[in-house]
PDB file of N, CA and C in Angstrom:
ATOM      1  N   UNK A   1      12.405 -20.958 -26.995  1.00  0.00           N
ATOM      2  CA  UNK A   1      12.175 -21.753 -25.824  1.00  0.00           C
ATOM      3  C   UNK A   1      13.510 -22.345 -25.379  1.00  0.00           C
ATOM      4  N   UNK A   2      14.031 -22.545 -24.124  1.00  0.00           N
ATOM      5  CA  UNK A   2      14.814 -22.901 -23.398  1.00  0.00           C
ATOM      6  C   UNK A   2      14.608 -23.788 -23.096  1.00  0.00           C
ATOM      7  N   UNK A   3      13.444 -24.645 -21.788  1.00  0.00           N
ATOM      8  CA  UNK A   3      13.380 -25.529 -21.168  1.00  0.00           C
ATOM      9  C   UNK A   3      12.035 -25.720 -21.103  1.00  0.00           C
ATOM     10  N   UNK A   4      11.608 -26.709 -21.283  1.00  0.00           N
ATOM     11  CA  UNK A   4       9.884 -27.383 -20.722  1.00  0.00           C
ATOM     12  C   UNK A   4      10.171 -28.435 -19.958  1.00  0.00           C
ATOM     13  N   UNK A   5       9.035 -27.907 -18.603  1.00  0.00           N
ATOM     14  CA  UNK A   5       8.924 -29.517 -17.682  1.00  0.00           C
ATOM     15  C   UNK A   5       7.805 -29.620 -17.438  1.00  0.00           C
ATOM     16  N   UNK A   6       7.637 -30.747 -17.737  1.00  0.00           N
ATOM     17  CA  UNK A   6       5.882 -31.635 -17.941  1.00  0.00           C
ATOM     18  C   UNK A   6       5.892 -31.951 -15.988  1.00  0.00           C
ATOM     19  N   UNK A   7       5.147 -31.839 -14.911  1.00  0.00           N
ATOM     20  CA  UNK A   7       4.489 -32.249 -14.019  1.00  0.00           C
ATOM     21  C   UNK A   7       3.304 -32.879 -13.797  1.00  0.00           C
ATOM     22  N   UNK A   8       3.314 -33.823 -12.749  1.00  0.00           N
ATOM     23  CA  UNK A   8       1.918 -33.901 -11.977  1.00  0.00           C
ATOM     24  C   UNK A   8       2.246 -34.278 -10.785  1.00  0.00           C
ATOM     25  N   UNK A   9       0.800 -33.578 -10.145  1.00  0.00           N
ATOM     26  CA  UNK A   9       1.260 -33.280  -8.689  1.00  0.00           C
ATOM     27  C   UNK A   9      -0.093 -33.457  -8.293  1.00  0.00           C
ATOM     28  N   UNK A  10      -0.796 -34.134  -8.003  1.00  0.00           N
ATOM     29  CA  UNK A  10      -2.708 -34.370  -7.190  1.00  0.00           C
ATOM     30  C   UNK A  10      -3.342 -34.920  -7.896  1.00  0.00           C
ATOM     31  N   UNK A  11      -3.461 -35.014  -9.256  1.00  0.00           N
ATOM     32  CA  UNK A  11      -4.132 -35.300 -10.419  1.00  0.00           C
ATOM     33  C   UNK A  11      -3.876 -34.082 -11.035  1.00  0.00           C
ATOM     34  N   UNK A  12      -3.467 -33.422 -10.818  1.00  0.00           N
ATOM     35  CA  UNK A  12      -3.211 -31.968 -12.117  1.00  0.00           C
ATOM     36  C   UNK A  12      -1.792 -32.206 -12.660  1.00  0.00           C
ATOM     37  N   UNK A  13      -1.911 -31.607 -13.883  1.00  0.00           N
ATOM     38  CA  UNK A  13      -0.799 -31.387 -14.812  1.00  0.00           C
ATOM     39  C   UNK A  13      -0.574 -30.198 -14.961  1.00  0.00           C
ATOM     40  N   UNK A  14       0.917 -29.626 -14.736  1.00  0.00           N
ATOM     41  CA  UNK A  14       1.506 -28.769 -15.030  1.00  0.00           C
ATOM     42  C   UNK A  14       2.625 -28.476 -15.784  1.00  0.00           C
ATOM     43  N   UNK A  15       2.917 -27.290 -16.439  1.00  0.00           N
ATOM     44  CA  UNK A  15       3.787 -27.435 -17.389  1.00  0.00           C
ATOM     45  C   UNK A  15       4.441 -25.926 -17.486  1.00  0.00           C
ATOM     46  N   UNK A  16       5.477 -26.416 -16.975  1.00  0.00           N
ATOM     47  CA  UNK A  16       6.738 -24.799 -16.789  1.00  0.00           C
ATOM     48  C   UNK A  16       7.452 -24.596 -18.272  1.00  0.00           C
ATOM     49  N   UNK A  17       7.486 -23.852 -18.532  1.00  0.00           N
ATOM     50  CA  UNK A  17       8.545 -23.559 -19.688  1.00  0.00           C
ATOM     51  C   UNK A  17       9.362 -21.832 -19.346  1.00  0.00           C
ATOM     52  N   UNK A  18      10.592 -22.170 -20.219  1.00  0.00           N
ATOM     53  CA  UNK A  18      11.566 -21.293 -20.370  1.00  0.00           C
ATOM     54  C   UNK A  18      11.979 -20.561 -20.999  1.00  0.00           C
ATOM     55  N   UNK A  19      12.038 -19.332 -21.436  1.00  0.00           N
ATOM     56  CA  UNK A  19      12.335 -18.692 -22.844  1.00  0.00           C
ATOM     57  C   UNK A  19      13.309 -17.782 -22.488  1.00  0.00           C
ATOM     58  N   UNK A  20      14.027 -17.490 -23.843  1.00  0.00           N
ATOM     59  CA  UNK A  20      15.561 -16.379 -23.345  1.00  0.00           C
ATOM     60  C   UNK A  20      15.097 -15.144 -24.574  1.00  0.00           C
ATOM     61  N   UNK A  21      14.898 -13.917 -24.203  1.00  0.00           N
ATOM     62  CA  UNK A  21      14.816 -12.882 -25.843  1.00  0.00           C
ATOM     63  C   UNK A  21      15.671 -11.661 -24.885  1.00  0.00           C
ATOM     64  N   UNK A  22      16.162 -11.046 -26.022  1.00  0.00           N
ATOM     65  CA  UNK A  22      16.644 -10.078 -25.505  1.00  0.00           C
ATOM     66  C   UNK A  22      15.934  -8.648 -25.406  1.00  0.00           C
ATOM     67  N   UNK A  23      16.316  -8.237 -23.880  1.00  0.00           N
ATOM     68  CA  UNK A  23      15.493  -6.893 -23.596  1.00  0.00           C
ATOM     69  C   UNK A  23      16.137  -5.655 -23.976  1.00  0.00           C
ATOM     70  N   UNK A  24      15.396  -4.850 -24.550  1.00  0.00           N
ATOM     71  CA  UNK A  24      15.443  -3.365 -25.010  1.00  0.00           C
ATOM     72  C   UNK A  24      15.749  -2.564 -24.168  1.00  0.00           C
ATOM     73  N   UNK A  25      16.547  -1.494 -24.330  1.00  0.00           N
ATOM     74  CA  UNK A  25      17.056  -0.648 -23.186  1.00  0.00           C
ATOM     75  C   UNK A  25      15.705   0.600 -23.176  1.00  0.00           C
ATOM     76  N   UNK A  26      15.178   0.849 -22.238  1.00  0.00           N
ATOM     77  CA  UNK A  26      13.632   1.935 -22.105  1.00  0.00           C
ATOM     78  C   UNK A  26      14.919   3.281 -22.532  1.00  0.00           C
ATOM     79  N   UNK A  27      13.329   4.050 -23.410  1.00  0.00           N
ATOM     80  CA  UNK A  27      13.934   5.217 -23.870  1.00  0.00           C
ATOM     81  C   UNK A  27      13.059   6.506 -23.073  1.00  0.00           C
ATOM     82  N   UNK A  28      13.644   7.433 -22.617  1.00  0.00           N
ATOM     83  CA  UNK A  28      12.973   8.504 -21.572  1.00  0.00           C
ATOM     84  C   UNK A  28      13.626   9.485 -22.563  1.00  0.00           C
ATOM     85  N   UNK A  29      11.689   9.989 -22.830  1.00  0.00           N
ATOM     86  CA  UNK A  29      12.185  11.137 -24.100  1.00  0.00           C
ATOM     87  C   UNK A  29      11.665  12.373 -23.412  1.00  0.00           C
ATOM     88  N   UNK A  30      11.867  12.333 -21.786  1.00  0.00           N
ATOM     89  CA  UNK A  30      11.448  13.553 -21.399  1.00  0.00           C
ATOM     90  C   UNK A  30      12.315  14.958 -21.346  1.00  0.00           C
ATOM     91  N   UNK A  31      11.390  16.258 -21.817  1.00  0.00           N
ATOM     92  CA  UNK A  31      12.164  17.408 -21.994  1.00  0.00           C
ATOM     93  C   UNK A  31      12.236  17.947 -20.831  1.00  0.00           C
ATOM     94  N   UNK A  32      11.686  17.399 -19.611  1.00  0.00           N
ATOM     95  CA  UNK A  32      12.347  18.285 -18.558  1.00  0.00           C
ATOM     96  C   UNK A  32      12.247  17.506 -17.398  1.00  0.00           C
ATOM     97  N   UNK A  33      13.097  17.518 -15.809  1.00  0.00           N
ATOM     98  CA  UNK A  33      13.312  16.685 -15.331  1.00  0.00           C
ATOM     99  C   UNK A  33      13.024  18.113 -13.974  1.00  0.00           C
ATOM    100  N   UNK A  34      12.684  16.809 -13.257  1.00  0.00           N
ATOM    101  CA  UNK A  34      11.859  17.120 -11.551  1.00  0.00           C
ATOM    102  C   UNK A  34      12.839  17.162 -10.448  1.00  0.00           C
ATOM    103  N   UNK A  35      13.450  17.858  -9.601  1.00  0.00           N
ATOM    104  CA  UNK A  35      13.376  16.896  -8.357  1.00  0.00           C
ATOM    105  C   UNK A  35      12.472  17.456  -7.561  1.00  0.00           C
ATOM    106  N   UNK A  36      12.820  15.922  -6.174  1.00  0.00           N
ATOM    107  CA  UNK A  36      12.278  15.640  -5.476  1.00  0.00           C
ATOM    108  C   UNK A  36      12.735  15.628  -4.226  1.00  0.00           C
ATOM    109  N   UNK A  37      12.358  16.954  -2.959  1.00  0.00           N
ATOM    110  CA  UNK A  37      12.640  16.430  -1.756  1.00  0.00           C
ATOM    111  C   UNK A  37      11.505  15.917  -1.109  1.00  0.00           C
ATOM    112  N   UNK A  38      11.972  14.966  -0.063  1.00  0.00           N
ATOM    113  CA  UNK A  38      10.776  13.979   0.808  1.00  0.00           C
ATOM    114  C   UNK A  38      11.515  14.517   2.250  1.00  0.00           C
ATOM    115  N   UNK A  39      10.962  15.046   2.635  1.00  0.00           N
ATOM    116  CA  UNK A  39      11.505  15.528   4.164  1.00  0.00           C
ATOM    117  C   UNK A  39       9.973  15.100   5.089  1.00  0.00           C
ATOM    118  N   UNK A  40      10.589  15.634   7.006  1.00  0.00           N
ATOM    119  CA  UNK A  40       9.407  15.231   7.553  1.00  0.00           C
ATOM    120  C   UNK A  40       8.645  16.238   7.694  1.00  0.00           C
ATOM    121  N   UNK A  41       8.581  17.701   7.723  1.00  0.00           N
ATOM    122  CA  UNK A  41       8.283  18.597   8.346  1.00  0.00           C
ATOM    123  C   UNK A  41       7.064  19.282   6.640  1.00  0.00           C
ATOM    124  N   UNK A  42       7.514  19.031   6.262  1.00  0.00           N
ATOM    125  CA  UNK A  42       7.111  19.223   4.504  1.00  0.00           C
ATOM    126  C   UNK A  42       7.192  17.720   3.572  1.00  0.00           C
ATOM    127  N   UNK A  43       6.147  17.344   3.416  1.00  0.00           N
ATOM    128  CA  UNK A  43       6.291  15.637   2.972  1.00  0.00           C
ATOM    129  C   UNK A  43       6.956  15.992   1.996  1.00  0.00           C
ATOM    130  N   UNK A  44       6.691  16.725   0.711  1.00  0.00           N
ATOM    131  CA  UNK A  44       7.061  16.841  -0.962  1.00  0.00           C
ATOM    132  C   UNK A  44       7.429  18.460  -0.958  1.00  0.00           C
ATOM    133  N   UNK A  45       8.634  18.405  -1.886  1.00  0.00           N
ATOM    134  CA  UNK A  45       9.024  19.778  -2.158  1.00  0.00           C
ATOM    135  C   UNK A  45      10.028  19.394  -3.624  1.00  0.00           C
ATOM    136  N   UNK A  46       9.056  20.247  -4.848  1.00  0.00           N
ATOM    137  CA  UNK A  46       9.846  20.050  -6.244  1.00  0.00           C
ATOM    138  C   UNK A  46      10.448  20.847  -6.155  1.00  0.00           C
ATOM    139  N   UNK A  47      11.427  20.718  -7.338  1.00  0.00           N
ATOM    140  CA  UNK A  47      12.975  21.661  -7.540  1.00  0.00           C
ATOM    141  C   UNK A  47      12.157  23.186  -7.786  1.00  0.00           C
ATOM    142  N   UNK A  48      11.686  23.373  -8.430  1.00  0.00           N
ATOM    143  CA  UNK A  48      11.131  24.626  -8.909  1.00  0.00           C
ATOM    144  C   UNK A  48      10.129  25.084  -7.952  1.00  0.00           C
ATOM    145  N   UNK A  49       9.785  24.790  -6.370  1.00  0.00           N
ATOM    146  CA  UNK A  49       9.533  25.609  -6.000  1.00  0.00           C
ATOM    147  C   UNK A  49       7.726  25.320  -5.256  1.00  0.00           C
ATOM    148  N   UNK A  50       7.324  23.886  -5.196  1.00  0.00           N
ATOM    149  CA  UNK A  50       6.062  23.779  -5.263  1.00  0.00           C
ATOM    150  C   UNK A  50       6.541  23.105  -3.606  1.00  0.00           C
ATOM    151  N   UNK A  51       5.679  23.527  -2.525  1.00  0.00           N
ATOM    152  CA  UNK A  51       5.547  22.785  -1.565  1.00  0.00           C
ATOM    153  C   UNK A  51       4.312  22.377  -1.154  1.00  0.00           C
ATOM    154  N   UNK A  52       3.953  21.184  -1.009  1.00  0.00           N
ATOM    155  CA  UNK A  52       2.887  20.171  -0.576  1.00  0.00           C
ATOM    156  C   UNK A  52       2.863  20.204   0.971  1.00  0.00           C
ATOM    157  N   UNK A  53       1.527  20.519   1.375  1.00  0.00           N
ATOM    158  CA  UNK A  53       1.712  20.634   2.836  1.00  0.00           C
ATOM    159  C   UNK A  53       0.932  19.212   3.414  1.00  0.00           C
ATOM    160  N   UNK A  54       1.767  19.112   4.786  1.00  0.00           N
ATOM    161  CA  UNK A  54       1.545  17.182   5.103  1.00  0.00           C
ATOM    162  C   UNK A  54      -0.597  17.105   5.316  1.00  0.00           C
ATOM    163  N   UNK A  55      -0.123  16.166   5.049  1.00  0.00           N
ATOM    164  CA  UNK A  55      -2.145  15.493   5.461  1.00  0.00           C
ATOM    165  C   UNK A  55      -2.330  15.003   6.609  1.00  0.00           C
ATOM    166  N   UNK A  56      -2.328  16.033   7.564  1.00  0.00           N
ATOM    167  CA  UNK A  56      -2.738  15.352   9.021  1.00  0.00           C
ATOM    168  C   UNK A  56      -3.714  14.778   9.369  1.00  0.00           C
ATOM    169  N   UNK A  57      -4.061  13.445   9.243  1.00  0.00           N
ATOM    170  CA  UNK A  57      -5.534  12.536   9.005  1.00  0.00           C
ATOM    171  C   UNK A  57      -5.561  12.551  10.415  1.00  0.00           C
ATOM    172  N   UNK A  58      -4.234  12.430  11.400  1.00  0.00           N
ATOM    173  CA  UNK A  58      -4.573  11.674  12.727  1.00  0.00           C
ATOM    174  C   UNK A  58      -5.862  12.807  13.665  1.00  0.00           C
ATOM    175  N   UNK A  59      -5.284  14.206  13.651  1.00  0.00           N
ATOM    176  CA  UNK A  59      -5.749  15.426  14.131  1.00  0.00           C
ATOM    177  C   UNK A  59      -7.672  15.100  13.895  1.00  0.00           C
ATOM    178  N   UNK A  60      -7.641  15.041  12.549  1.00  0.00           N
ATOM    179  CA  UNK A  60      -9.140  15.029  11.831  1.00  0.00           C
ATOM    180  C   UNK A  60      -9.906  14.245  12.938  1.00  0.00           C
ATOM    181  N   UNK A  61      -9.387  12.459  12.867  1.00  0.00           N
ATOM    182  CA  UNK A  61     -10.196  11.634  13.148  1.00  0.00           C
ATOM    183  C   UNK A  61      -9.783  11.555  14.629  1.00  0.00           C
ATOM    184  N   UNK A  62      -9.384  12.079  15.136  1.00  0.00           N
ATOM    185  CA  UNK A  62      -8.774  11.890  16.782  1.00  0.00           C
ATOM    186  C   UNK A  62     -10.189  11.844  17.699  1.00  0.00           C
ATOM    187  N   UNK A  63     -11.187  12.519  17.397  1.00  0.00           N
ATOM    188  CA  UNK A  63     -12.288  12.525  18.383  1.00  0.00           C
ATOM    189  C   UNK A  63     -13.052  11.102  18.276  1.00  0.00           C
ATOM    190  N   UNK A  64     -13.426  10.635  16.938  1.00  0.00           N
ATOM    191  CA  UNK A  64     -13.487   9.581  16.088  1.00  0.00           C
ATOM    192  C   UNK A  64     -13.102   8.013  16.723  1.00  0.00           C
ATOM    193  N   UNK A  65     -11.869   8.359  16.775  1.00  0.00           N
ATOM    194  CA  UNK A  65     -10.888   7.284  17.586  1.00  0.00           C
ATOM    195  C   UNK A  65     -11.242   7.286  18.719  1.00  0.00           C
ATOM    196  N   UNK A  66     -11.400   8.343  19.540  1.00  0.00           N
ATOM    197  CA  UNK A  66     -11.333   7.753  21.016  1.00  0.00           C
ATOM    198  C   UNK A  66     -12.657   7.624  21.670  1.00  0.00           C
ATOM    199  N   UNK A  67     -13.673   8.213  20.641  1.00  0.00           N
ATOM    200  CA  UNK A  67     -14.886   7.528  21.123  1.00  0.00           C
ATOM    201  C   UNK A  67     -15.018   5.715  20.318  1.00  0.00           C
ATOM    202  N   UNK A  68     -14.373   5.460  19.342  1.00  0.00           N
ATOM    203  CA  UNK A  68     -14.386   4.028  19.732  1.00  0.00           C
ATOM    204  C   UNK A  68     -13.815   3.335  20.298  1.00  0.00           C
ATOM    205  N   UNK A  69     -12.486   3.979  20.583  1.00  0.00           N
ATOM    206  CA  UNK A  69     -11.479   3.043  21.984  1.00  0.00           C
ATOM    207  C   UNK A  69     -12.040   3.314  23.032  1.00  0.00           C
ATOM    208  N   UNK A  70     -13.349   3.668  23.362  1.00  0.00           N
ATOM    209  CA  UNK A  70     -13.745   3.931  24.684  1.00  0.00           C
ATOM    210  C   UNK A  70     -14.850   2.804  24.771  1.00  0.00           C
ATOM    211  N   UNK A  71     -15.534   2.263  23.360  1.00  0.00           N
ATOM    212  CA  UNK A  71     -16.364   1.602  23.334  1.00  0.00           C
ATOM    213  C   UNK A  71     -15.835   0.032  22.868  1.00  0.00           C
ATOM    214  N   UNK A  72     -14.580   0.164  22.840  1.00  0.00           N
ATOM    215  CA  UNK A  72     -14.527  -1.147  22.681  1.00  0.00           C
ATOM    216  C   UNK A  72     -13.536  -1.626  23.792  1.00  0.00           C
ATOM    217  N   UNK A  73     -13.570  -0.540  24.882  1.00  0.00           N
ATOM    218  CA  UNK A  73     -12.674  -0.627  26.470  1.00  0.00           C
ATOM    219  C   UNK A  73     -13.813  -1.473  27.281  1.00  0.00           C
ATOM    220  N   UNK A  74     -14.789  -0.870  26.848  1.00  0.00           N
ATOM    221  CA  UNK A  74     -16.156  -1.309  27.419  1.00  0.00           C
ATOM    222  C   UNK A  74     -16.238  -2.986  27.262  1.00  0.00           C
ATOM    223  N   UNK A  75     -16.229  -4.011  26.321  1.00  0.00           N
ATOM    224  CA  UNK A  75     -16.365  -4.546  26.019  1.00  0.00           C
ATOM    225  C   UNK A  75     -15.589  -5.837  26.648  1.00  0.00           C
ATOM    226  N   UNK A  76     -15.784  -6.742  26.630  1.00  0.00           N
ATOM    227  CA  UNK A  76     -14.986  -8.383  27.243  1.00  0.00           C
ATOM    228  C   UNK A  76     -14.149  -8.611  26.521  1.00  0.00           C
ATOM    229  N   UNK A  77     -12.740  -8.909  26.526  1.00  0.00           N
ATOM    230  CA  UNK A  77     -11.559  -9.095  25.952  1.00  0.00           C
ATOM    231  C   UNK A  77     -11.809 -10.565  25.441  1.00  0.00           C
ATOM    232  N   UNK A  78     -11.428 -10.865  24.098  1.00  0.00           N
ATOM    233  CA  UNK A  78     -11.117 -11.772  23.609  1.00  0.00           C
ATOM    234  C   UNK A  78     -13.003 -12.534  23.013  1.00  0.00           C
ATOM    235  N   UNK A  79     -13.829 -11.431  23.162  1.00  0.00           N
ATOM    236  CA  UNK A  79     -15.194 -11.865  22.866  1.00  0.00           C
ATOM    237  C   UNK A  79     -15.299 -11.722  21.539  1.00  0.00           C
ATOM    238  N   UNK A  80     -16.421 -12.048  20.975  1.00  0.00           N
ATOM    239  CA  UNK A  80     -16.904 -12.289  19.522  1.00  0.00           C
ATOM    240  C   UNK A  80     -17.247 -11.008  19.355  1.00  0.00           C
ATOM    241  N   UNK A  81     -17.684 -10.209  20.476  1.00  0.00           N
ATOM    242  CA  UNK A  81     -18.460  -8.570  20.502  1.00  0.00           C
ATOM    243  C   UNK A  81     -17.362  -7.777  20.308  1.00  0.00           C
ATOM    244  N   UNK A  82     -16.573  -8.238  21.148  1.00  0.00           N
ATOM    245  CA  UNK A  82     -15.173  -7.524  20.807  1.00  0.00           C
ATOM    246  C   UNK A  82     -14.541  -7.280  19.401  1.00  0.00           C
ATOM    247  N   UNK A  83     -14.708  -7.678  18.433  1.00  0.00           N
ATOM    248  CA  UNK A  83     -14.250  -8.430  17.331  1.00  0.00           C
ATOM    249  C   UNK A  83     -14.956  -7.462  16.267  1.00  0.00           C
ATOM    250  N   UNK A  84     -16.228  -7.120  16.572  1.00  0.00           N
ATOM    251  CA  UNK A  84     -17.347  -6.844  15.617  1.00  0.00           C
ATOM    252  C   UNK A  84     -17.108  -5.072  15.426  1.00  0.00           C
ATOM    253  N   UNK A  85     -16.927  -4.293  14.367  1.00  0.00           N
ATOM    254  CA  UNK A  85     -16.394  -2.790  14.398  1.00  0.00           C
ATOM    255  C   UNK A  85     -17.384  -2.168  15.108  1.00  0.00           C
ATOM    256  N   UNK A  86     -17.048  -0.918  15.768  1.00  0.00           N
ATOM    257  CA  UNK A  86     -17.594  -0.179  16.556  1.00  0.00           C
ATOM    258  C   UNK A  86     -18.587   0.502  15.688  1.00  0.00           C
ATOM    259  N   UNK A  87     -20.074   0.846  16.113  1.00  0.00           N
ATOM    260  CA  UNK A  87     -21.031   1.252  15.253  1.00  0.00           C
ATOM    261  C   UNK A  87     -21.044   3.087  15.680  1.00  0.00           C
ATOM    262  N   UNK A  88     -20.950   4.024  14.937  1.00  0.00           N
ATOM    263  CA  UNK A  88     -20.842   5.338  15.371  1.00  0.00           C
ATOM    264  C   UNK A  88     -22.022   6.194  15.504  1.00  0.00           C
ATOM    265  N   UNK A  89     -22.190   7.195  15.897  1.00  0.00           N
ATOM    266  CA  UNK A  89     -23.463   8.040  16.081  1.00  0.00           C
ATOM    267  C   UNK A  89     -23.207   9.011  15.329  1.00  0.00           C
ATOM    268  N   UNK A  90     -22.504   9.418  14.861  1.00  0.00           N
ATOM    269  CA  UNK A  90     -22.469  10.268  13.819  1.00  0.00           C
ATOM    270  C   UNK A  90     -22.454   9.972  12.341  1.00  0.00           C
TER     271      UNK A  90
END
């Protein structure tokens, strides 16, 4: 222990303390090592040859989206209705 400080602050008591130990250097016992490109056109590409193709979520849900920005265009700005998530038909 280093330091203790006794507080009160509302009716509560608090109590900080300090300690010093010394840290261990991490050991990486791995037998083989990765890289990593992050590009835009290809999100992930490892050294050896694996390419990850991107996750176009926007494409998926695009019909999704604009039938609720159409339904909440509808709606009174700054209302409580406004506020409340769009309910879907599908």
């Amino acid at each position: 222990m280093k330091n203790v400080t006794i507080s009160q602050s509302c009716g509560k008591g608090f109590v900080n303390t300090q300690t010093k130990y010394e840290a261990t250097d991490p050991v990486c016992n791995a037998e083989s090592m990765v890289g990593l490109d992050v590009g835009i056109t290809k999100p992930a590409t490892l050294s050896y040859g694996t390419i990850y193709a991107p996750v176009n979520r926007f494409k998926a849900s695009q019909r999704k989206l604009a039938t609720r920005q159409r339904q909440v265009n509808r709606k009174v700005k700054f209302s409580a209705n406004r506020q409340k998530p769009a309910k879907t038909t599908r």
